[in-house]
Protein backbone atom coordinates (compact mmCIF):
# COMPACT_ATOMS: atom_id res chain seq x y z
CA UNK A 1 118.68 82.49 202.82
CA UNK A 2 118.22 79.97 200.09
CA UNK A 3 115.44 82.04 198.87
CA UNK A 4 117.86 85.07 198.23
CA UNK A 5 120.38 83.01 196.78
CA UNK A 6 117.94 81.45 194.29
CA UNK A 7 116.57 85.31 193.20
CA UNK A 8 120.53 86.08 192.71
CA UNK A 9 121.04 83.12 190.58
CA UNK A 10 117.92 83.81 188.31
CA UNK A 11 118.93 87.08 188.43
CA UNK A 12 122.25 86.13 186.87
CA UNK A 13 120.91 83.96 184.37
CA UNK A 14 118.70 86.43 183.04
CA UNK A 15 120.95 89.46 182.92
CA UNK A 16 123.40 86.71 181.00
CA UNK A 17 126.25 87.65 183.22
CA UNK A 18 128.65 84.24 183.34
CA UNK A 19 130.48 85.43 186.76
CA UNK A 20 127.14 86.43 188.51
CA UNK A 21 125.47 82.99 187.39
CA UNK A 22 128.88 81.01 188.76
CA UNK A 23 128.98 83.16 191.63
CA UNK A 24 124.90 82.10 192.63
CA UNK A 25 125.47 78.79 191.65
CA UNK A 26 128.41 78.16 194.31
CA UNK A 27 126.39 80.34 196.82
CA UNK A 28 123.26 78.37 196.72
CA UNK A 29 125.17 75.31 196.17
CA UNK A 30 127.04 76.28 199.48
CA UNK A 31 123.37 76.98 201.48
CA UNK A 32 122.05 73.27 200.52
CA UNK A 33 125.70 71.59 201.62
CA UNK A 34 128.91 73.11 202.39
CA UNK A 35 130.41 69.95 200.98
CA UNK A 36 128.35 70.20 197.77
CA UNK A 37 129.69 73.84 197.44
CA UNK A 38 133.32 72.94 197.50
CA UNK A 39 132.89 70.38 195.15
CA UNK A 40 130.79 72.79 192.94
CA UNK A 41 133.60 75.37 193.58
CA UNK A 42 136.10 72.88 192.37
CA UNK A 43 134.21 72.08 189.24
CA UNK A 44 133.64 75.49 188.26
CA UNK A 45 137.65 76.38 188.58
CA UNK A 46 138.31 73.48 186.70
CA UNK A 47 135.72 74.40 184.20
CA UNK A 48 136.93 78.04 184.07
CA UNK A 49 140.33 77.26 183.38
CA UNK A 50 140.03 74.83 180.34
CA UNK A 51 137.43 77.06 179.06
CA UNK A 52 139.83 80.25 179.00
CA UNK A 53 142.96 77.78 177.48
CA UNK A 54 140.36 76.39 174.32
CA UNK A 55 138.51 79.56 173.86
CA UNK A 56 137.99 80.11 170.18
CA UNK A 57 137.94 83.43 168.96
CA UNK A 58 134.93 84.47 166.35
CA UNK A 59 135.98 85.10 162.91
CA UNK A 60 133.42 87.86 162.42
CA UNK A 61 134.26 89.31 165.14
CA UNK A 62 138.04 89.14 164.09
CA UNK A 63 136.79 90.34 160.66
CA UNK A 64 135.58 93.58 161.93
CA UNK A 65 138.52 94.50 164.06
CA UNK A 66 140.74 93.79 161.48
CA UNK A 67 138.43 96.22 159.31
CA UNK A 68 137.95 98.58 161.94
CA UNK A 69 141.54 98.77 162.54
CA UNK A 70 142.50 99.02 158.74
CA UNK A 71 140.34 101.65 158.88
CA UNK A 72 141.92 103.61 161.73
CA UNK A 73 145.66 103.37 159.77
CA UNK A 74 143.93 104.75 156.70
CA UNK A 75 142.62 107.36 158.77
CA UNK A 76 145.95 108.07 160.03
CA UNK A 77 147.46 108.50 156.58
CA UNK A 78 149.04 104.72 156.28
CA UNK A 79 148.62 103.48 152.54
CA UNK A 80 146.31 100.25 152.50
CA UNK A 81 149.30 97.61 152.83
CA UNK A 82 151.07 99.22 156.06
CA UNK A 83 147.46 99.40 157.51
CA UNK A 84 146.29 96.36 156.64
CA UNK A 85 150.00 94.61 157.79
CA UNK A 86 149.23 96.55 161.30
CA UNK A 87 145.60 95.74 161.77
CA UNK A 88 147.01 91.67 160.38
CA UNK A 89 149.77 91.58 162.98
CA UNK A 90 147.69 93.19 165.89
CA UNK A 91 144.61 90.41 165.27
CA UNK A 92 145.43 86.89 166.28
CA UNK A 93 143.20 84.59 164.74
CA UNK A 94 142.19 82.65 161.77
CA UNK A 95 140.47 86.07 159.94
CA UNK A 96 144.42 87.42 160.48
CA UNK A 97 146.02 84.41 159.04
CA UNK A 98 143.93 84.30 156.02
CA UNK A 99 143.77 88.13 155.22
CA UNK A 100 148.35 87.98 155.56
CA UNK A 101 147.81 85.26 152.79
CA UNK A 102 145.30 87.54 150.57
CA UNK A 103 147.97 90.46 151.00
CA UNK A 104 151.35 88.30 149.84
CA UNK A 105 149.29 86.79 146.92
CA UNK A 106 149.07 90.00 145.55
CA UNK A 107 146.61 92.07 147.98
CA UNK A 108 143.45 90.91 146.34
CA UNK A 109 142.78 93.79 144.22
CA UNK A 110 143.34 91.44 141.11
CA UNK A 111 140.17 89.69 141.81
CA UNK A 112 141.29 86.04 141.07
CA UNK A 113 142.41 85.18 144.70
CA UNK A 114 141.38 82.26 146.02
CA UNK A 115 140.78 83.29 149.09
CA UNK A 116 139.20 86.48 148.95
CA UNK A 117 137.02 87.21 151.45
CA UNK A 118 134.20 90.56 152.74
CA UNK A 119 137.17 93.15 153.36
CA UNK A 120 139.03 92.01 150.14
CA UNK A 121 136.60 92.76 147.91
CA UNK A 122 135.31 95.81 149.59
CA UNK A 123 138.86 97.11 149.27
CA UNK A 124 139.23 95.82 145.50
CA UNK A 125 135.82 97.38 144.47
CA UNK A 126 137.01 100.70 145.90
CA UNK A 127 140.33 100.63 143.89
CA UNK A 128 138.53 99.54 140.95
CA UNK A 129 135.90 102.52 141.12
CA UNK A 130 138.63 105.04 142.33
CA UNK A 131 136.31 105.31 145.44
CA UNK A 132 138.45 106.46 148.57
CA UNK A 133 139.72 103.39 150.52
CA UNK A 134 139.34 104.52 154.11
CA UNK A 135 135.48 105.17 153.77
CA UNK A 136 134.53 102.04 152.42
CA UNK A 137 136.89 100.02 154.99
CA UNK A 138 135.27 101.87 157.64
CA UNK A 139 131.44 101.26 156.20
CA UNK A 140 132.30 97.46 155.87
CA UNK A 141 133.38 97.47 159.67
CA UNK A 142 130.43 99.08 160.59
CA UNK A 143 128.16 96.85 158.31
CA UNK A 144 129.78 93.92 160.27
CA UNK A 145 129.36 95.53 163.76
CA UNK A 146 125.43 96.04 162.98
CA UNK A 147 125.38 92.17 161.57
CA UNK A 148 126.90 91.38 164.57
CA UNK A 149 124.33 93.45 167.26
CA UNK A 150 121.27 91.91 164.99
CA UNK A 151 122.57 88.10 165.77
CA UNK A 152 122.61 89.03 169.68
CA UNK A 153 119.27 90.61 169.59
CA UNK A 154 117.86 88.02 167.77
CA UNK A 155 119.21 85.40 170.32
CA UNK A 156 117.76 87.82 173.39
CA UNK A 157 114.58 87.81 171.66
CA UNK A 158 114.48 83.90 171.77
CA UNK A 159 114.99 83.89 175.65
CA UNK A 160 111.80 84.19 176.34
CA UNK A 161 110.65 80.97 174.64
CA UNK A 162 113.30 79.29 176.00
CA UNK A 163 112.79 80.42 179.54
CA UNK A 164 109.65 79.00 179.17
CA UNK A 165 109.87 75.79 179.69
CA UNK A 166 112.20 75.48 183.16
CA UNK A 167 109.59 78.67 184.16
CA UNK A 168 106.34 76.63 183.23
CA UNK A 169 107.45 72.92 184.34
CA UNK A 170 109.82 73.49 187.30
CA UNK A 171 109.40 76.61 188.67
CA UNK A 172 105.84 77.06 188.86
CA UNK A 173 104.35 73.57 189.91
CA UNK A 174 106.80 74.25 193.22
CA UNK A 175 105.26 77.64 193.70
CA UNK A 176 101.60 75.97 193.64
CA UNK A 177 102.58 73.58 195.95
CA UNK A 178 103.99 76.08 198.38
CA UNK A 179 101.39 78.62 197.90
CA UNK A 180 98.32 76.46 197.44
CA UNK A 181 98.98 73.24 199.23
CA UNK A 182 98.85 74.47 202.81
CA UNK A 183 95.42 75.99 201.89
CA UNK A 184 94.38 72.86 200.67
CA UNK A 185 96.05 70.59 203.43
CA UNK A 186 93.99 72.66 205.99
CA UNK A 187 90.74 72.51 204.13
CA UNK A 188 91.11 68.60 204.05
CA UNK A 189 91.93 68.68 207.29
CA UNK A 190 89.00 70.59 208.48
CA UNK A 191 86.38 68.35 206.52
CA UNK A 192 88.04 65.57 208.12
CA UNK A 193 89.32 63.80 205.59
């Protein structure tokens, strides 16, 4: 039984799904003591809860939803300001915050705002070139979005390496011992020693 419950929790870890891991973790924690699970099930409630209050939210992921929706409004026939107003009150957020400021200082299309940012000056080079809006809005989301996917393959990519270690130092001595210590207990045994 504690076998299976390790395989789930490895399991978890590696597929990278939080529940799954938390889920193994109070199961195995629950084979080895029942009192060591319900504290471990009290931790993890306790953990879960003051994680979901203080999570932050990521600003480029808030950038490209506030693109992405922009986008959408334009594609709906909404001039830039009512789209980006809609895509600024449907975002909470920092990104939101800052791109309302960039719209009432004058909608960053005279280039000397302060706080410009990505979308800003993708919007303000289209105006400037006569380029349609909606287009380059939606390219800029999708730049984002691809930015975005490279950063989490990159980090799957480093896994691996840092699998390695709990793999090559915990993991594996154990399974020598298990798998080659009886052998060698026996043989010792035999010789007499």
């Amino acid at each position: 039984m504690m076998t299976l419950a390790a395989v789930a929790l490895v399991a978890a870890i590696l597929r990278g799904h939080r529940r799954e891991i938390l889920a193994a973790g109070v199961l195995t924690a629950f084979i080895l003591s029942p009192l060591l699970g319900v504290g471990v099930s009290f931790g993890v409630a306790i953990w879960a809860l003051t994680r979901r209050r203080s999570r932050p939210s990521d600003p480029v992921d808030d950038e490209a939803v506030l693109a992405e929706l922009t986008s959408l409004g334009l594609s709906a026939g909404l001039t830039f300001s009512a789209a980006a107003n809609a895509a600024a009150t449907a975002v909470p957020g920092e990104a939101s915050s800052r791109f309302r400021r960039v719209l009432r200082i004058g909608g960053g299309t005279d280039g000397n705002t302060a706080d410009d940012d990505g979308l800003m000056t993708v919007v303000r080079r289209a105006l400037t070139t006569g380029a349609p809006l909606q287009p380059a809005v939606s390219g800029y989301a999708t730049t984002l979005r691809n930015e975005e996917r490279s950063r989490e393959l990159n980090a799957a990519r480093r896994l691996p390496v840092k699998l390695l270690f709990p793999l090559a130092l915990l993991i594996l001595p154990g399974f020598l011992i298990l798998t080659i210590g009886p052998a060698v207990l026996g043989s010792l045994e035999r010789l007499g020693l």
